[in-house]
C-alpha atoms as a PDB file:
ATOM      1  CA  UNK A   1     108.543 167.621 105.790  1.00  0.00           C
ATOM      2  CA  UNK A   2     106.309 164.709 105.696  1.00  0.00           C
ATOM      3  CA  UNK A   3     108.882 162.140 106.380  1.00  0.00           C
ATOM      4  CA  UNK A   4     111.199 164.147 109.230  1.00  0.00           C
ATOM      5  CA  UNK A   5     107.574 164.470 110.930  1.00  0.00           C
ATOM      6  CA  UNK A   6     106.118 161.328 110.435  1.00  0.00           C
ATOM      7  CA  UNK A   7     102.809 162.557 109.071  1.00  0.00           C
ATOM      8  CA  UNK A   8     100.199 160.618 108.212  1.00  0.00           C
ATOM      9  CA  UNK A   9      97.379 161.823 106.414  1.00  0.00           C
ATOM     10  CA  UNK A  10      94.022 161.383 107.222  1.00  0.00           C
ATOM     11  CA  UNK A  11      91.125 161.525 104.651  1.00  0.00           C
ATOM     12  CA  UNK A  12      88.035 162.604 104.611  1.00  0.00           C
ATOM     13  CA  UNK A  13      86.350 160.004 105.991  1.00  0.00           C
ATOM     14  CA  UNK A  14      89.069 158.801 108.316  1.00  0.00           C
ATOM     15  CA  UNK A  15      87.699 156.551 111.451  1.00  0.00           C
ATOM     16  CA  UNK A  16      89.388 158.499 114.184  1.00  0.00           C
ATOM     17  CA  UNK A  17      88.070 162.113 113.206  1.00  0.00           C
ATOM     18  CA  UNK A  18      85.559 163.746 115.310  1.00  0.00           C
ATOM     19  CA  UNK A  19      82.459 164.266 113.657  1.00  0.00           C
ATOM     20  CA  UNK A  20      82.467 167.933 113.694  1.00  0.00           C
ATOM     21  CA  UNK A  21      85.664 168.508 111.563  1.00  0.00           C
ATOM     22  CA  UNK A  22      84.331 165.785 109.576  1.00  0.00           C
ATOM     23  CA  UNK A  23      81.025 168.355 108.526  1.00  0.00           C
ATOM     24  CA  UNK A  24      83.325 171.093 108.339  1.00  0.00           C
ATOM     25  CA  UNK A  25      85.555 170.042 105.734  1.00  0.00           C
ATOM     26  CA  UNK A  26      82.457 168.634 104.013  1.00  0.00           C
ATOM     27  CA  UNK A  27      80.579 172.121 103.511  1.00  0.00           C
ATOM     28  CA  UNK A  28      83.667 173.497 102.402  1.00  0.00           C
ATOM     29  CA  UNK A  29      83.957 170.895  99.608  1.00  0.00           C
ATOM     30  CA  UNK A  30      80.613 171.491  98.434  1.00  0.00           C
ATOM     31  CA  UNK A  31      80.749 175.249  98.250  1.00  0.00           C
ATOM     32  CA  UNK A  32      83.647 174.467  96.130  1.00  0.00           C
ATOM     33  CA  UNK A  33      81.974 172.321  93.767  1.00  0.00           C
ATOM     34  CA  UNK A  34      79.246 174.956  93.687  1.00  0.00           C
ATOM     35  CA  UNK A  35      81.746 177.421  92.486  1.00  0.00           C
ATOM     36  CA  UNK A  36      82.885 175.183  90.069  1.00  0.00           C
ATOM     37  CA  UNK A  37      79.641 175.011  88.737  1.00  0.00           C
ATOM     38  CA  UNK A  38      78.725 178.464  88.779  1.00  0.00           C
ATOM     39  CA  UNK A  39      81.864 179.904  87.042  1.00  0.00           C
ATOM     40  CA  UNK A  40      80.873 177.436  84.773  1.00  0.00           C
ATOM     41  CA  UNK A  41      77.411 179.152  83.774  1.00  0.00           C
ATOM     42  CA  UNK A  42      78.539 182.702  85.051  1.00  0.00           C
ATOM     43  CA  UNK A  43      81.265 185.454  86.103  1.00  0.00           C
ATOM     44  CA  UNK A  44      79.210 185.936  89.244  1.00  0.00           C
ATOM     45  CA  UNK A  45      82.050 183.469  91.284  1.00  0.00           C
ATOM     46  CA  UNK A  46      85.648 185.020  91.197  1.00  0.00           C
ATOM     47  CA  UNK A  47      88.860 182.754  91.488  1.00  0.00           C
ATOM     48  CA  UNK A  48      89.462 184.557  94.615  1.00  0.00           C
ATOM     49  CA  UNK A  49      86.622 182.490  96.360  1.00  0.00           C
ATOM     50  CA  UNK A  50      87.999 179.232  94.910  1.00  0.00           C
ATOM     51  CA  UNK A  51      91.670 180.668  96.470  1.00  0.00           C
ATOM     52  CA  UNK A  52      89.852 181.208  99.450  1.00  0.00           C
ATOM     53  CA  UNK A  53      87.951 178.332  99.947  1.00  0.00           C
ATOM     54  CA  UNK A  54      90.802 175.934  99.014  1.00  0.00           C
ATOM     55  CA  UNK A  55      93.223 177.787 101.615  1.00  0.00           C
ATOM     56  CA  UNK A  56      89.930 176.757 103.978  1.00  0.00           C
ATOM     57  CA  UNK A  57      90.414 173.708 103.836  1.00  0.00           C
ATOM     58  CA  UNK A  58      94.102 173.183 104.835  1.00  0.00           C
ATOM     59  CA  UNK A  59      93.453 175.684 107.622  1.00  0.00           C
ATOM     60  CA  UNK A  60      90.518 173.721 109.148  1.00  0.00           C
ATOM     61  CA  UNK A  61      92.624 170.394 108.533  1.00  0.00           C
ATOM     62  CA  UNK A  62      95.529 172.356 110.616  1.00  0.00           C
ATOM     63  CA  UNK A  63      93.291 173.745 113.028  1.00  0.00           C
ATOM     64  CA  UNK A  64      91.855 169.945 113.950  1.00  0.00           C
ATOM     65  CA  UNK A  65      95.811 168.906 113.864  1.00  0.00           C
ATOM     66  CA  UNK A  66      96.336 171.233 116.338  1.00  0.00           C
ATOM     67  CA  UNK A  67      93.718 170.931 118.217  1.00  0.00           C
ATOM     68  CA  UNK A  68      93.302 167.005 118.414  1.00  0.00           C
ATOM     69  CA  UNK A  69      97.038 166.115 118.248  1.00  0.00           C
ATOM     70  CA  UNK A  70     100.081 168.536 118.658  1.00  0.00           C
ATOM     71  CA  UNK A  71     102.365 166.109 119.361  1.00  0.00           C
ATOM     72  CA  UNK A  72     102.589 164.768 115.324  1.00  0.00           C
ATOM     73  CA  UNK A  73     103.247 168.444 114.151  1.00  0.00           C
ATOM     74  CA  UNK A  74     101.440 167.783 111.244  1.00  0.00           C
ATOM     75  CA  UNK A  75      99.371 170.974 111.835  1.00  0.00           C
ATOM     76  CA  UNK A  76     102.633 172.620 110.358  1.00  0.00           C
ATOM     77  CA  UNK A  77     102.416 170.808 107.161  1.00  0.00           C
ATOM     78  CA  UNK A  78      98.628 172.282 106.526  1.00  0.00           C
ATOM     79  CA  UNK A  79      99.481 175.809 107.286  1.00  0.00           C
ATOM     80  CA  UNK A  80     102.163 175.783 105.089  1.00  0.00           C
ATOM     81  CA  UNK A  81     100.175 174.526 102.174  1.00  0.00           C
ATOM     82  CA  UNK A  82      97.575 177.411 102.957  1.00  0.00           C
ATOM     83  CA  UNK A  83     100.534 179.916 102.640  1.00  0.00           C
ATOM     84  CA  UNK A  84     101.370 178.153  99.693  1.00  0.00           C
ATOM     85  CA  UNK A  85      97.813 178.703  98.028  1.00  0.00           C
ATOM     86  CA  UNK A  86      98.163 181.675  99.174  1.00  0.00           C
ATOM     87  CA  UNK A  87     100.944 182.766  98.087  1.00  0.00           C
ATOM     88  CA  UNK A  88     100.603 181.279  94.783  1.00  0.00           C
ATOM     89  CA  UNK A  89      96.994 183.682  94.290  1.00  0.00           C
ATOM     90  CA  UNK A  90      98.919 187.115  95.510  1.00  0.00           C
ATOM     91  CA  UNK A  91     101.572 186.163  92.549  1.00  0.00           C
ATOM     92  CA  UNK A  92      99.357 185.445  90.227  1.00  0.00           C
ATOM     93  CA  UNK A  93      97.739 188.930  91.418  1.00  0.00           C
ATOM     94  CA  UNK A  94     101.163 190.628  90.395  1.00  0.00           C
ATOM     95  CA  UNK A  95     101.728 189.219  87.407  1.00  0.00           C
ATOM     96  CA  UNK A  96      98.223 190.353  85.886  1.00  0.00           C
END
């Protein structure tokens, strides 16, 4: 999908963000380190929330795709890795 689009991805820290998506995708990586941290020292933190979070992120990413530059389609590419996570959490839901 990446190659019949031409996607490029951007990181993080990428030059041509806007600052805004930039904080964004920054909070979200913190709370995910500190749920990482407290499932370490509790049960308080399900692995929904780290499902939840991660899917976050690719539909923030997607959201700024679509939002900044429809043309590239690569908004399509980080939806369907949020289904993906998604997915991937409601099967692993079943098979419990």
């Amino acid at each position: 999908m990446k190659r019949r689009f031409k996607i490029k991805h951007k990181g993080l820290l990428d030059e041509d963000r806007k600052r805004i998506y930039i904080v964004i995708e920054s909070i979200i990586y913190i709370l995910i380190i500190l749920c990482i941290f407290s499932m370490a020292n509790s049960e308080s933190v399900t692995p929904a929330l780290m499902f939840l979070l991660f899917c976050a992120i690719f539909i923030a990413r997607g959201f700024e795709e679509w939002k900044e530059d429809r043309q590239s389609k690569a908004y399509y590419h980080e939806w369907l890795l949020a289904a993906t996570i998604a997915i991937l959490y409601i099967t692993s839901l079943i098979m419990n």
